[in-house]
Protein backbone atom coordinates (compact mmCIF):
# COMPACT_ATOMS: atom_id res chain seq x y z
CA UNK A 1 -12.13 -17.80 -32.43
CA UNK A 2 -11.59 -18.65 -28.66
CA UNK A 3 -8.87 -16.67 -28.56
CA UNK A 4 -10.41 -13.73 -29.80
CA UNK A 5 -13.14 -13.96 -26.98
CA UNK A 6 -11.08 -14.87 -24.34
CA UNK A 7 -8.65 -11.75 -25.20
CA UNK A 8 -11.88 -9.34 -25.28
CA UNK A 9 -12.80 -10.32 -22.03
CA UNK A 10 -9.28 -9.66 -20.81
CA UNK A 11 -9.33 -5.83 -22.39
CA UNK A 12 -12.69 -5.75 -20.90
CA UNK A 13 -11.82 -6.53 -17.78
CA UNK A 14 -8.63 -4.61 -17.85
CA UNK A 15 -10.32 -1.28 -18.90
CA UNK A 16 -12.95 -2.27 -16.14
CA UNK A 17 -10.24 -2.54 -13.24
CA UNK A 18 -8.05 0.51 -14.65
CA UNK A 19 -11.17 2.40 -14.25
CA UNK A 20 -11.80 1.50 -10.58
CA UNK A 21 -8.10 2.16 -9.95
CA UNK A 22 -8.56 5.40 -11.41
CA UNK A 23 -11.49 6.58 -9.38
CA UNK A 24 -9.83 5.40 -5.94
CA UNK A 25 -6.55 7.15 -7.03
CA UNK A 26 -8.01 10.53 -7.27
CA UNK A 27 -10.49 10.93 -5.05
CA UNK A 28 -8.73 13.91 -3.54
CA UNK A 29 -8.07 15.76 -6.77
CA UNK A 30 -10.08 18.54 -8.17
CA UNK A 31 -10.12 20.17 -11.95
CA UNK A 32 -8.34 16.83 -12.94
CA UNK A 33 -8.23 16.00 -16.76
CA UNK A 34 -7.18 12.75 -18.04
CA UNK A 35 -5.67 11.47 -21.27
CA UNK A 36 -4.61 8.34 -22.13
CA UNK A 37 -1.95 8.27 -24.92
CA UNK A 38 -1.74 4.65 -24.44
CA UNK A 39 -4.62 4.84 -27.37
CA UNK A 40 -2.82 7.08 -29.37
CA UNK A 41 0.70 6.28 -29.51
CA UNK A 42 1.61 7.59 -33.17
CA UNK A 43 -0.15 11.44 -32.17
CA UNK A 44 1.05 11.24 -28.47
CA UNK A 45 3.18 14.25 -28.35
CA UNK A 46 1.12 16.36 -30.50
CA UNK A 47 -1.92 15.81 -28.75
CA UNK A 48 -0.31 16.04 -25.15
CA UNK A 49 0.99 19.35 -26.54
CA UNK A 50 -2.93 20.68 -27.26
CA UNK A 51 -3.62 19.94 -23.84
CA UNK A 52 -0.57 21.35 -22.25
CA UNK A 53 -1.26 25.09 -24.14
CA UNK A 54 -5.08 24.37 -22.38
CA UNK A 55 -3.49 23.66 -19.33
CA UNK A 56 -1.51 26.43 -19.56
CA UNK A 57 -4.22 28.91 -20.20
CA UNK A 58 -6.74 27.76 -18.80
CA UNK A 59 -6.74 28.82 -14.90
CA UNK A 60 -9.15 26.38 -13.69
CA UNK A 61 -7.32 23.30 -14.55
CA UNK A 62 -5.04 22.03 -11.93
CA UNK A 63 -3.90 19.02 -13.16
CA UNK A 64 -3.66 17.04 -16.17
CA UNK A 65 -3.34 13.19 -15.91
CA UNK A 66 -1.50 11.36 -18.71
CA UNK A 67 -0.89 7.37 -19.18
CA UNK A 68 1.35 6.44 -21.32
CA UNK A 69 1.15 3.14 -20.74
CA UNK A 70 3.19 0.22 -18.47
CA UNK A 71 7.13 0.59 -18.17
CA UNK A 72 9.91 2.98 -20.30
CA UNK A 73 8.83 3.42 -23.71
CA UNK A 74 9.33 5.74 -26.62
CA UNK A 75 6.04 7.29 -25.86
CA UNK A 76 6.47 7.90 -22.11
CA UNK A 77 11.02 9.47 -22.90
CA UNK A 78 9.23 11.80 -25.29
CA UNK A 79 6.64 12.99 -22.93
CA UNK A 80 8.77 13.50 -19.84
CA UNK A 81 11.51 15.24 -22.52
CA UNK A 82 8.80 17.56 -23.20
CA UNK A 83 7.94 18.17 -19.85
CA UNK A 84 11.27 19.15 -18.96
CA UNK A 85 11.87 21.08 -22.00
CA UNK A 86 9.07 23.57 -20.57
CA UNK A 87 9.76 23.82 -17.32
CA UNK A 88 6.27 21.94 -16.18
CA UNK A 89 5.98 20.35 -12.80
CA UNK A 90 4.76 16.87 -12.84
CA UNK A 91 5.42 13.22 -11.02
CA UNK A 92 5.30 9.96 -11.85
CA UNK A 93 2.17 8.73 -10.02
CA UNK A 94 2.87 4.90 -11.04
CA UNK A 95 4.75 2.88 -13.97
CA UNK A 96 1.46 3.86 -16.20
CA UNK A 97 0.79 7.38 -15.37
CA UNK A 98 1.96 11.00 -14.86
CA UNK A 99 0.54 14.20 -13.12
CA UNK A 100 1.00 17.45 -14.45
CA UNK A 101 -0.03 20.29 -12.33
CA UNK A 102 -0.30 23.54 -13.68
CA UNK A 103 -0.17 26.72 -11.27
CA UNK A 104 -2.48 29.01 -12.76
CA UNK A 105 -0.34 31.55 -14.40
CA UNK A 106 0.02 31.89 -18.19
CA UNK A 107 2.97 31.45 -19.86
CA UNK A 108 4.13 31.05 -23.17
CA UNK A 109 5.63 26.88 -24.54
CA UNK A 110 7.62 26.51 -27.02
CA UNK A 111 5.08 24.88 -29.43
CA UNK A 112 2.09 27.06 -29.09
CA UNK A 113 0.93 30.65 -29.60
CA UNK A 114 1.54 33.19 -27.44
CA UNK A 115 -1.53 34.68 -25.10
């Protein structure tokens, strides 16, 4: 029982500080979105996909901020595979995280409908 408190205070505090990183981070961006596939690891791909075609088609995002969660992982290969497979500019801001800036033109992926 201990445990169980003592490891909810830890997420807590966690989510607390990844928050304040998050804010200091990007201070300087605008039309930033941010998901966090860390929380859905087995839909990942498929939802990172529904927000590239928004991306994508949407002109007044610039950027799209994805964690995939600390160090190489499944999760993270696919996502940067994906990336590259459509020809989308992004960087690895830290171990946890990736921008992807889009440029304001449409263009057809792969995966989605055409516009």
């Amino acid at each position: 029982m201990m445990g169980r408190m003592y490891k909810e205070k830890a997420l807590q505090a966690y989510e607390k500080a990844s928050e304040d990183i998050f804010v200091l981070r990007n201070k300087g961006f605008e039309n930033l979105m941010t998901i966090n596939l860390v929380e859905h690891v087995q839909d990942g791909v498929k939802i990172l996909k529904n927000h590239l075609l928004f991306g994508v088609y949407c002109r007044s995002l610039g950027y799209l901020q994805v964690i995939t969660g600390p160090g190489p992982s499944v999760l993270k290969q696919s996502v940067v595979d994906l990336l590259r497979k459509e020809n989308i500019e992004w960087k690895e801001v830290n171990i946890n995280t990736l921008l992807i800036k889009f440029d304001g033109q449409k263009r057809e992926l792969s995966f989605g409908g055409g516009g």
